[in-house]
PDB file of N, CA and C in Angstrom:
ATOM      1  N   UNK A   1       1.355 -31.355 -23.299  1.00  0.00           N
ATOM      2  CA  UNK A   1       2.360 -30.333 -23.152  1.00  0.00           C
ATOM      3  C   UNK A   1       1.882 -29.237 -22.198  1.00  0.00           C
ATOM      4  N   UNK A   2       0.660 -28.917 -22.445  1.00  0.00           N
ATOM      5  CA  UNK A   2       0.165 -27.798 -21.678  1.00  0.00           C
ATOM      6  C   UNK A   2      -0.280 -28.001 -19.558  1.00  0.00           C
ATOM      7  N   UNK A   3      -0.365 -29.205 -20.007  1.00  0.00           N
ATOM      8  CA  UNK A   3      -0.110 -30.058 -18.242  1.00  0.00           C
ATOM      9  C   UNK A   3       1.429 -29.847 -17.799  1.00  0.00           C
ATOM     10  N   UNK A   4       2.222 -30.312 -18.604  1.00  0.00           N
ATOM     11  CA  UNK A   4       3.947 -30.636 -18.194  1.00  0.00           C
ATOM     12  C   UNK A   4       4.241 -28.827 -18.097  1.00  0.00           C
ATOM     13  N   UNK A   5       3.729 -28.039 -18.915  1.00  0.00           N
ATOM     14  CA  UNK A   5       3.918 -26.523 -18.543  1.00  0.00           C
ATOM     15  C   UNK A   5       3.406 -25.870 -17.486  1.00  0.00           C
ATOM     16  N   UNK A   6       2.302 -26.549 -16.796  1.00  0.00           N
ATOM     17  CA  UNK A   6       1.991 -26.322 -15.487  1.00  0.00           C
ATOM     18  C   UNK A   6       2.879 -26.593 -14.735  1.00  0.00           C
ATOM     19  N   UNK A   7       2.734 -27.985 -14.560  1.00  0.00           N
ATOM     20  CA  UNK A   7       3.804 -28.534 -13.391  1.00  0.00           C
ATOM     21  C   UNK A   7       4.789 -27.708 -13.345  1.00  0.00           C
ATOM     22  N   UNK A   8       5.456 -27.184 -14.507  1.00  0.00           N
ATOM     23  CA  UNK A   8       6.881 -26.968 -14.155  1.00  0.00           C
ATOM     24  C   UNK A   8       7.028 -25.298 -13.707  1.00  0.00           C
ATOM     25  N   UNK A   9       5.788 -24.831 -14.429  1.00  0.00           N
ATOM     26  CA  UNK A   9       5.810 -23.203 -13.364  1.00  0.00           C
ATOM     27  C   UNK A   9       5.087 -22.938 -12.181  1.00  0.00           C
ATOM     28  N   UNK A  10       4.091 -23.989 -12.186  1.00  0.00           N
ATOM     29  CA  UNK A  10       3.749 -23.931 -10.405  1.00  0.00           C
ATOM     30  C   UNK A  10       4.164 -24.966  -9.575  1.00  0.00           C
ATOM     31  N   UNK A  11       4.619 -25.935 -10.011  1.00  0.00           N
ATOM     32  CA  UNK A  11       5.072 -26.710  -8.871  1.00  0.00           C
ATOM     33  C   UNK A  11       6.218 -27.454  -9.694  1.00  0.00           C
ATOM     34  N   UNK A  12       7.710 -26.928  -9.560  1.00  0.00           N
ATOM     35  CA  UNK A  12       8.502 -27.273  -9.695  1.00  0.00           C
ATOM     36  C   UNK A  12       9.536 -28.065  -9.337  1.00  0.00           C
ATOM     37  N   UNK A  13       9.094 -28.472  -8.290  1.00  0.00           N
ATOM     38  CA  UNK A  13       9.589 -29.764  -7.192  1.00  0.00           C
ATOM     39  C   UNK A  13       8.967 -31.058  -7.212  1.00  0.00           C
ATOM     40  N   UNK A  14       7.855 -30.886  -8.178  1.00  0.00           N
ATOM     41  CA  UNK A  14       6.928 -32.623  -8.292  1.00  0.00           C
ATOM     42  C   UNK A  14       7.617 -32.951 -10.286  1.00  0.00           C
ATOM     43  N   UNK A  15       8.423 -31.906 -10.527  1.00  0.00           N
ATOM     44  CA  UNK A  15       9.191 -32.528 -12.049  1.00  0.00           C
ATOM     45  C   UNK A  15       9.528 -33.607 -12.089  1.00  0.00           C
ATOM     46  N   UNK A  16      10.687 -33.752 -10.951  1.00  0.00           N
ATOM     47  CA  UNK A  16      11.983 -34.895 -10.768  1.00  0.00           C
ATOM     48  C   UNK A  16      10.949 -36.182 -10.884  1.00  0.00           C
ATOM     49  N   UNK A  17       9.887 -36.173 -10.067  1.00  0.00           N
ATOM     50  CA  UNK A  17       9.114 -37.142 -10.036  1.00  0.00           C
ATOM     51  C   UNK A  17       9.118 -37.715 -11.230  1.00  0.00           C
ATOM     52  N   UNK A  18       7.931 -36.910 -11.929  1.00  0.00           N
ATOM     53  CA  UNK A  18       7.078 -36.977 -13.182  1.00  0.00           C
ATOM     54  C   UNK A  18       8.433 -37.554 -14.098  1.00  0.00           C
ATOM     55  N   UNK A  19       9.688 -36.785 -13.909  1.00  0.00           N
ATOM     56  CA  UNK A  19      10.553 -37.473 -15.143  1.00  0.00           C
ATOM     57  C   UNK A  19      10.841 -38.925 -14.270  1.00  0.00           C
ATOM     58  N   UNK A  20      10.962 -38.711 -13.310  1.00  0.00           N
ATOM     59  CA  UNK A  20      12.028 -40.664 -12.836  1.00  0.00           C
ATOM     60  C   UNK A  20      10.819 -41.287 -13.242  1.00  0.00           C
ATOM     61  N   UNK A  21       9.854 -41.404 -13.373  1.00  0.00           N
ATOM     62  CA  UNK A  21       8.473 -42.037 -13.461  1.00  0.00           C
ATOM     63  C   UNK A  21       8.018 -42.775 -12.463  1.00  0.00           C
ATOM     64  N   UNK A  22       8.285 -41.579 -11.337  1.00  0.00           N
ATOM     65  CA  UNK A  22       7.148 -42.005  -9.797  1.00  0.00           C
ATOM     66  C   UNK A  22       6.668 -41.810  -9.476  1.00  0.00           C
ATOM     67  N   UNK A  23       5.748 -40.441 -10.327  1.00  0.00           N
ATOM     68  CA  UNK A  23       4.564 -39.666 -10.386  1.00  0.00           C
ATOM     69  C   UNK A  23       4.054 -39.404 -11.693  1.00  0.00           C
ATOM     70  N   UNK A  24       2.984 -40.292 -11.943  1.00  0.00           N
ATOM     71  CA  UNK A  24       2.460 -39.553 -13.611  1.00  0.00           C
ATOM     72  C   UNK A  24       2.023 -38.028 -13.297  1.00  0.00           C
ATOM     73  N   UNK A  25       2.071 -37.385 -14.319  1.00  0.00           N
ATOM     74  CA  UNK A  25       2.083 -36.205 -15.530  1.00  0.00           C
ATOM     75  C   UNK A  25       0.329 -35.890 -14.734  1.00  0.00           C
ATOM     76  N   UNK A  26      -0.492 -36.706 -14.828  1.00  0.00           N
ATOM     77  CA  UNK A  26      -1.929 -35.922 -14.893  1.00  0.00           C
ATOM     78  C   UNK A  26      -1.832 -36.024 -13.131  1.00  0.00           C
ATOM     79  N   UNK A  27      -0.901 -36.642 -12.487  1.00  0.00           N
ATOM     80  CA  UNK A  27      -1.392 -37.080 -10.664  1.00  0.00           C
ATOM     81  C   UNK A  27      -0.357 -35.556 -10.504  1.00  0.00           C
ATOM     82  N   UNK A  28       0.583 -35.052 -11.092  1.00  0.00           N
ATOM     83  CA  UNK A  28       0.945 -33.865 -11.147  1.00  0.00           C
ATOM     84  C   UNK A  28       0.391 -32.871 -11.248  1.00  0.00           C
ATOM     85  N   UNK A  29      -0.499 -33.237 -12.599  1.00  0.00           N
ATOM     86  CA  UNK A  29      -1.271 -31.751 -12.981  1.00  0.00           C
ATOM     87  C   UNK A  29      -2.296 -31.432 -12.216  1.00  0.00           C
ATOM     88  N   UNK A  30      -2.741 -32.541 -11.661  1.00  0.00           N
ATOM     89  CA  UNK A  30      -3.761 -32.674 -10.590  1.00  0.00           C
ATOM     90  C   UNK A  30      -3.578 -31.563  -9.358  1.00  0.00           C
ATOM     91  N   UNK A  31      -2.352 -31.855  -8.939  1.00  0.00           N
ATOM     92  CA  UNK A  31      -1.678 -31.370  -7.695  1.00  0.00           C
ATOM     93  C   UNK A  31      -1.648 -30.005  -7.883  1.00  0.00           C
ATOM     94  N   UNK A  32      -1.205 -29.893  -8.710  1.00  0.00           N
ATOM     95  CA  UNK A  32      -0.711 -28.387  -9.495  1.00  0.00           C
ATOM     96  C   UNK A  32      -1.785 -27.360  -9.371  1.00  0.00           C
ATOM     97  N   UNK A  33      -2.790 -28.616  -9.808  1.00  0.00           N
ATOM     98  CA  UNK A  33      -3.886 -27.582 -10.356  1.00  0.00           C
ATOM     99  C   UNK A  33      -4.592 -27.078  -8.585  1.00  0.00           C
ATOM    100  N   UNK A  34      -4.999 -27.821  -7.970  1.00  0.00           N
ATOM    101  CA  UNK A  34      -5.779 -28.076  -6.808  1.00  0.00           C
ATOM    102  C   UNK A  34      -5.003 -26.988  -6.108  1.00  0.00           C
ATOM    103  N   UNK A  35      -3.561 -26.989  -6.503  1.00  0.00           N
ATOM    104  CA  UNK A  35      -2.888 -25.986  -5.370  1.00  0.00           C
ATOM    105  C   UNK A  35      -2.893 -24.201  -5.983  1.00  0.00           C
ATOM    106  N   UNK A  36      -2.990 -24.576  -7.157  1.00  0.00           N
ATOM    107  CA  UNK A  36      -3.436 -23.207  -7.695  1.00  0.00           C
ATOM    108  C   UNK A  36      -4.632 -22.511  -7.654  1.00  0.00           C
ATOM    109  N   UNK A  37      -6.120 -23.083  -7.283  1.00  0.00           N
ATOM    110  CA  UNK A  37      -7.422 -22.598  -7.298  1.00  0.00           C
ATOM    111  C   UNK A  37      -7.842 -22.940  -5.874  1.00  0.00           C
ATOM    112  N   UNK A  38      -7.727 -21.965  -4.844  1.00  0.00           N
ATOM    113  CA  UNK A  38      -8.537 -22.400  -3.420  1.00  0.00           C
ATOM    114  C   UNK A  38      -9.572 -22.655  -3.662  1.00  0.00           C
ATOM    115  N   UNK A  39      -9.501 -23.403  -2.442  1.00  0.00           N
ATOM    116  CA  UNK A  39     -11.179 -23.992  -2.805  1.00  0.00           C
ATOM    117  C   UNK A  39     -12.265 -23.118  -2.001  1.00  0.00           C
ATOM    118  N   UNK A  40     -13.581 -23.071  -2.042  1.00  0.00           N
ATOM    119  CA  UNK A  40     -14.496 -22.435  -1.991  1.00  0.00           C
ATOM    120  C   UNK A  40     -14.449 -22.027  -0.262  1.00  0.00           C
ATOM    121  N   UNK A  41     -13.825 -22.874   0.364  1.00  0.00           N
ATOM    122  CA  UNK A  41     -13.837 -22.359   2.027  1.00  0.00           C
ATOM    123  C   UNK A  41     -12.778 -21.689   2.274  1.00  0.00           C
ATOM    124  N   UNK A  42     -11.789 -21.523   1.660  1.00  0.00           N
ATOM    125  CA  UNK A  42     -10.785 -20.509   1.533  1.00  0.00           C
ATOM    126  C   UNK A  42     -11.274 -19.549   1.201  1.00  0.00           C
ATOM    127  N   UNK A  43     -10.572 -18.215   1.516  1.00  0.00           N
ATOM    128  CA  UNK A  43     -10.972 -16.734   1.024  1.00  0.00           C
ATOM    129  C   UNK A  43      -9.725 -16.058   0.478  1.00  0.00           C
ATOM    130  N   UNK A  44      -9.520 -15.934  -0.689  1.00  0.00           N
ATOM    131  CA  UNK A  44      -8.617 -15.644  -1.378  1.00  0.00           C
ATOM    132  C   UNK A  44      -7.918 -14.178  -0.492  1.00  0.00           C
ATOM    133  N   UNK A  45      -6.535 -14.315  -0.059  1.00  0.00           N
ATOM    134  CA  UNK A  45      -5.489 -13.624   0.674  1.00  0.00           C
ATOM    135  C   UNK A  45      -5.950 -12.186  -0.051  1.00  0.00           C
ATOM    136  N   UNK A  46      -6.173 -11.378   1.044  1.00  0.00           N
ATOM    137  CA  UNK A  46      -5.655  -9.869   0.073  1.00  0.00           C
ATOM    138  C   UNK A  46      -4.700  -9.062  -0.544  1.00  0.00           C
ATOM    139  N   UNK A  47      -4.402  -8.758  -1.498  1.00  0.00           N
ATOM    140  CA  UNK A  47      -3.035  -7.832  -2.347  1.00  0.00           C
ATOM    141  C   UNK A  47      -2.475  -6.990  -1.241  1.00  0.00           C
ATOM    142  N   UNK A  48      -1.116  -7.047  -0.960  1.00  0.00           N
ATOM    143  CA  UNK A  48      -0.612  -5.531  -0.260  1.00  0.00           C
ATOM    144  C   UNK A  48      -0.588  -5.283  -0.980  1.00  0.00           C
ATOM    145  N   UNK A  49      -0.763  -3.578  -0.457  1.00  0.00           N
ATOM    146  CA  UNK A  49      -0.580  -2.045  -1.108  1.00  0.00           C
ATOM    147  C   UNK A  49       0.468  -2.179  -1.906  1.00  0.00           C
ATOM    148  N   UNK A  50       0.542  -1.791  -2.819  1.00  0.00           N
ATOM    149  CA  UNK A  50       1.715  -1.814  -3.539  1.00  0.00           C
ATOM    150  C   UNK A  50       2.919  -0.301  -2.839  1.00  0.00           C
ATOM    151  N   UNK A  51       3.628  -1.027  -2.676  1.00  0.00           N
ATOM    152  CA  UNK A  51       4.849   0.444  -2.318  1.00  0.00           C
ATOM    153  C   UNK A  51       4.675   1.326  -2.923  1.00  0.00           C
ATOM    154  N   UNK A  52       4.937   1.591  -3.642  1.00  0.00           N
ATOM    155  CA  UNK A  52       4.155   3.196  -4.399  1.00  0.00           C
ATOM    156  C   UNK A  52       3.133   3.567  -4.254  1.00  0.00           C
ATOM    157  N   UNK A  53       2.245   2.841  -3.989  1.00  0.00           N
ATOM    158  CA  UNK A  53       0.708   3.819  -3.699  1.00  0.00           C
ATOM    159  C   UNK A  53       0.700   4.328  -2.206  1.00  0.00           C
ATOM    160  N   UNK A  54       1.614   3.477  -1.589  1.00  0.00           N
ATOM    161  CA  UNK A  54       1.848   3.786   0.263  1.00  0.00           C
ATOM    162  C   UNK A  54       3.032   4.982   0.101  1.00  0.00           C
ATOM    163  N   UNK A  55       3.415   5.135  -0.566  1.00  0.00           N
ATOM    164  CA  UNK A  55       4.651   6.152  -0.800  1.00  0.00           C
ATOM    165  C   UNK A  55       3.680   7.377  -0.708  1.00  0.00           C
ATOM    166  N   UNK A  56       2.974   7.623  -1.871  1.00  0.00           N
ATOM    167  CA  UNK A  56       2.116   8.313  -2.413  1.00  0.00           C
ATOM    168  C   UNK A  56       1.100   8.879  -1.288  1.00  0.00           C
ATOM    169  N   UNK A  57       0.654   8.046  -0.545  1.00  0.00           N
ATOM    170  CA  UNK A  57      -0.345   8.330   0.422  1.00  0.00           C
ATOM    171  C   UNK A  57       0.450   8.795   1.659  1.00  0.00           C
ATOM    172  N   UNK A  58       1.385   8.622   2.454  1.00  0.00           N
ATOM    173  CA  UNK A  58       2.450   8.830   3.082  1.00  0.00           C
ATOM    174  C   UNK A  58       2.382  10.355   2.558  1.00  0.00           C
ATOM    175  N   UNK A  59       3.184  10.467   1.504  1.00  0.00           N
ATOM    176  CA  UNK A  59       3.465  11.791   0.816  1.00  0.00           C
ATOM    177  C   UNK A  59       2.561  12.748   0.746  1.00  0.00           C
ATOM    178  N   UNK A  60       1.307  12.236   0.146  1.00  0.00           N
ATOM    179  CA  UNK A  60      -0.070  13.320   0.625  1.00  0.00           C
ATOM    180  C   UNK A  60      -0.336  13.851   2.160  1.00  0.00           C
ATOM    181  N   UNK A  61      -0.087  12.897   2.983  1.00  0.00           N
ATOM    182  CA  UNK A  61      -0.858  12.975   4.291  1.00  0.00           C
ATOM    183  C   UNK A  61       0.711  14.014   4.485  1.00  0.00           C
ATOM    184  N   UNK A  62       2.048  14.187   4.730  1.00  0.00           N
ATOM    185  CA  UNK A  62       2.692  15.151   5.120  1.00  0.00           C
ATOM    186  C   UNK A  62       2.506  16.040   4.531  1.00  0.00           C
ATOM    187  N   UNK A  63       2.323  16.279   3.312  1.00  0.00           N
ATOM    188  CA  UNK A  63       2.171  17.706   2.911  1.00  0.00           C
ATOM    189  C   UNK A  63       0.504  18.036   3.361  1.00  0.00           C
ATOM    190  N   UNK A  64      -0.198  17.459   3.531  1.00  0.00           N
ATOM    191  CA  UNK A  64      -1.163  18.267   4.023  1.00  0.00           C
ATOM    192  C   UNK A  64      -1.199  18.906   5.058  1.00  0.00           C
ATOM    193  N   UNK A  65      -0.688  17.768   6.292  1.00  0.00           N
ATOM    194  CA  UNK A  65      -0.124  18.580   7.338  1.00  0.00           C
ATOM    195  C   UNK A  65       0.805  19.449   7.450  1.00  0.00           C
ATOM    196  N   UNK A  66       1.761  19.478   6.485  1.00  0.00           N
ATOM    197  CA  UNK A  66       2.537  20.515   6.487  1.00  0.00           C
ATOM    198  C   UNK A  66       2.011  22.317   5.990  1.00  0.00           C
ATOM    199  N   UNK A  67       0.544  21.674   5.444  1.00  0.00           N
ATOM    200  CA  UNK A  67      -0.062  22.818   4.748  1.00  0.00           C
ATOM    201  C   UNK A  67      -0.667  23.088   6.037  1.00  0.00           C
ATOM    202  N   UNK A  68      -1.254  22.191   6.725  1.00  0.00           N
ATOM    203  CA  UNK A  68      -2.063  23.070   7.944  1.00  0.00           C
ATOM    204  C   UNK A  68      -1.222  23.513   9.165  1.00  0.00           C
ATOM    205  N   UNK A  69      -0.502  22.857   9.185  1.00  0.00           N
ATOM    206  CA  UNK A  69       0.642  23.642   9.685  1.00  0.00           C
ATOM    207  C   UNK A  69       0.417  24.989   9.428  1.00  0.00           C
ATOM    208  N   UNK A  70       1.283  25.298   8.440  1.00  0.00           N
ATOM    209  CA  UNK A  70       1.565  26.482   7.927  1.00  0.00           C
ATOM    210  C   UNK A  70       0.177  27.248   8.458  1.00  0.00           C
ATOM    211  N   UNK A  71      -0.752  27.029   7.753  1.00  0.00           N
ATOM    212  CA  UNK A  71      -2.119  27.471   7.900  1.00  0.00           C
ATOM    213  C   UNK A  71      -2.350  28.191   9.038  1.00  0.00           C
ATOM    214  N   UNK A  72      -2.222  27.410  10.316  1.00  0.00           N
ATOM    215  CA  UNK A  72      -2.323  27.421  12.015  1.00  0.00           C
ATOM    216  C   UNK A  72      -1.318  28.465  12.206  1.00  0.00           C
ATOM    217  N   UNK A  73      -0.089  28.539  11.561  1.00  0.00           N
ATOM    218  CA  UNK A  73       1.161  29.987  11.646  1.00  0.00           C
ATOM    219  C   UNK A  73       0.752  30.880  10.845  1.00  0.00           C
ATOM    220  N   UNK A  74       0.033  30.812  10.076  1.00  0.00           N
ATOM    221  CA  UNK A  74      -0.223  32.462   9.210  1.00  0.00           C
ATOM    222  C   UNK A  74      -1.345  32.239  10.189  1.00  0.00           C
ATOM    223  N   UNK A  75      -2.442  32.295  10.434  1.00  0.00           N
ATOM    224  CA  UNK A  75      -3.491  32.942  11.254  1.00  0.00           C
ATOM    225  C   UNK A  75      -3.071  32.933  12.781  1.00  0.00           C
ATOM    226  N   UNK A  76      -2.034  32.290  13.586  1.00  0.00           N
ATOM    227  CA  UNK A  76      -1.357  32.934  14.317  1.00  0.00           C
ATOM    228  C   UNK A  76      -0.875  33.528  14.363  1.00  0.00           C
ATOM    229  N   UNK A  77      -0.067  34.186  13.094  1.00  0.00           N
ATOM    230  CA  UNK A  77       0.755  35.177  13.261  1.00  0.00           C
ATOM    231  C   UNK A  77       0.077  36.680  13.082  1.00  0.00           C
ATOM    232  N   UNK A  78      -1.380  36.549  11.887  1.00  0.00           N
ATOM    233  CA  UNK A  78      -2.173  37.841  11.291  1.00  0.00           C
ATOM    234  C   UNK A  78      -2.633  37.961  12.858  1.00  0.00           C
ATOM    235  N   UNK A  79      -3.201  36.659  13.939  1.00  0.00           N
ATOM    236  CA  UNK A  79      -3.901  37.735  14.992  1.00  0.00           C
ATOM    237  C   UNK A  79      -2.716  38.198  15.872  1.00  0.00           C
ATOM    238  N   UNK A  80      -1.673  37.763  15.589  1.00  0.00           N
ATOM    239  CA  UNK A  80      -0.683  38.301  16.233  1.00  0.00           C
ATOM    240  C   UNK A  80      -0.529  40.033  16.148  1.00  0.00           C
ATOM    241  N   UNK A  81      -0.124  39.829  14.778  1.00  0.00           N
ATOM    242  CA  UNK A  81      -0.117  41.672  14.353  1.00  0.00           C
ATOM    243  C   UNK A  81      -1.140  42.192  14.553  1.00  0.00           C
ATOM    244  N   UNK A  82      -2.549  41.843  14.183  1.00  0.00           N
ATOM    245  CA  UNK A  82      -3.782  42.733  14.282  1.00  0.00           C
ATOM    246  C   UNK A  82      -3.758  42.788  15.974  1.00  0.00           C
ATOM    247  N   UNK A  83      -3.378  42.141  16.762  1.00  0.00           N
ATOM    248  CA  UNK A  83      -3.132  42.539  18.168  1.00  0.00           C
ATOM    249  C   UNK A  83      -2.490  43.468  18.556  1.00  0.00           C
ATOM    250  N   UNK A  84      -1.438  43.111  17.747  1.00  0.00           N
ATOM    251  CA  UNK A  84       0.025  44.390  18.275  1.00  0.00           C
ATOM    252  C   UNK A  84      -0.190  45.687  17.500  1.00  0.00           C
ATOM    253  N   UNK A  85      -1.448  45.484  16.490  1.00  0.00           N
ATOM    254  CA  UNK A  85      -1.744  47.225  15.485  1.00  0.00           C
ATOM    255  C   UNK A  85      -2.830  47.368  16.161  1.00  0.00           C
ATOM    256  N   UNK A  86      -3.421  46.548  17.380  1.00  0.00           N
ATOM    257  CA  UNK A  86      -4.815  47.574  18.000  1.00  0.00           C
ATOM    258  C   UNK A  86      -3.975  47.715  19.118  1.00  0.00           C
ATOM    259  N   UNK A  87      -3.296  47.211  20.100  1.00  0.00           N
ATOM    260  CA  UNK A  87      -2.402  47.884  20.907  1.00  0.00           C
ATOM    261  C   UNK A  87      -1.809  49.403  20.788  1.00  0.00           C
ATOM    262  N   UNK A  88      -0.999  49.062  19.553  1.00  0.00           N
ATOM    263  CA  UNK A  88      -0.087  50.399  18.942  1.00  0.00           C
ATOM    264  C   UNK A  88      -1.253  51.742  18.916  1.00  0.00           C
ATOM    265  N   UNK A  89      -2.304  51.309  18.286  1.00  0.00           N
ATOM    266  CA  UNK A  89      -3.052  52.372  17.846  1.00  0.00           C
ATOM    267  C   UNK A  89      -3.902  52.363  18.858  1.00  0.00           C
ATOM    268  N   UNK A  90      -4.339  51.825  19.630  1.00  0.00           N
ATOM    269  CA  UNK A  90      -4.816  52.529  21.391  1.00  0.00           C
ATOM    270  C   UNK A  90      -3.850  53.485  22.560  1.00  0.00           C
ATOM    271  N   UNK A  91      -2.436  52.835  22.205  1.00  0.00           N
ATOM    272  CA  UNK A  91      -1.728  53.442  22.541  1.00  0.00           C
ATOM    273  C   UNK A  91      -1.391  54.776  22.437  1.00  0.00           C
ATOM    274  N   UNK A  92      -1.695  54.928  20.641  1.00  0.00           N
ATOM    275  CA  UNK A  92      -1.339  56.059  20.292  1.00  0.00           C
ATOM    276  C   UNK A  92      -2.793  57.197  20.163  1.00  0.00           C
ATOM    277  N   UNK A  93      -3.101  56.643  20.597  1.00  0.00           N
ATOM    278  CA  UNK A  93      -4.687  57.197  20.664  1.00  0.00           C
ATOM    279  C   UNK A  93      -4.965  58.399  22.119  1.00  0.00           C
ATOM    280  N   UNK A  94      -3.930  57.369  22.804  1.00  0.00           N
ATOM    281  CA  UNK A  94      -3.942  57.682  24.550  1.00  0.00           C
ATOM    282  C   UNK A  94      -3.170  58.676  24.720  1.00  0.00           C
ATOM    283  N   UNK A  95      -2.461  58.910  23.858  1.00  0.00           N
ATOM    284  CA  UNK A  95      -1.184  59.952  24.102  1.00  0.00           C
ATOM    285  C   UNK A  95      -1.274  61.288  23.603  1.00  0.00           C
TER     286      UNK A  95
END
């Protein structure tokens, strides 16, 4: 039973066989099996990222930049004013 439960969730196209009886059950499980465990010169495929963790990382990397952003405009803008308050006050110094 536990062979015929293979076949039929990993290789579901060698059934028809196994039932007309033009493929035994173990030349199935055989198949089944061989196609389920690479063999040692194979290198097992790597997992994609799962969408959510790429969401997630996506999502970090803009808000950071959006933080340094910001960052780069407040200290452009403080030497902005501390420019325009040593101006003002040289100015008013002069007068």
């Amino acid at each position: 039973m536990n062979q015929a439960g293979t076949v039929v969730d990993h290789a579901p196209e060698l059934v028809d066989a196994v039932i007309r009886g033009d493929t035994p059950l173990k030349t199935a499980f055989l198949e089944t099996d061989r196609r389920r465990k690479p063999s040692s010169k194979q290198k097992p495929k790597p997992k994609p990222a799962q969408p959510s963790t790429v969401a997630v990382l996506v999502a970090d990397v803009r808000m950071t930049l959006q933080k340094a952003k910001a960052s780069e405009l407040s200290e452009s803008v403080l030497k902005d004013l501390a420019s325009s308050a040593a101006r003002s006050t040289a100015s008013s110094e002069t007068t």
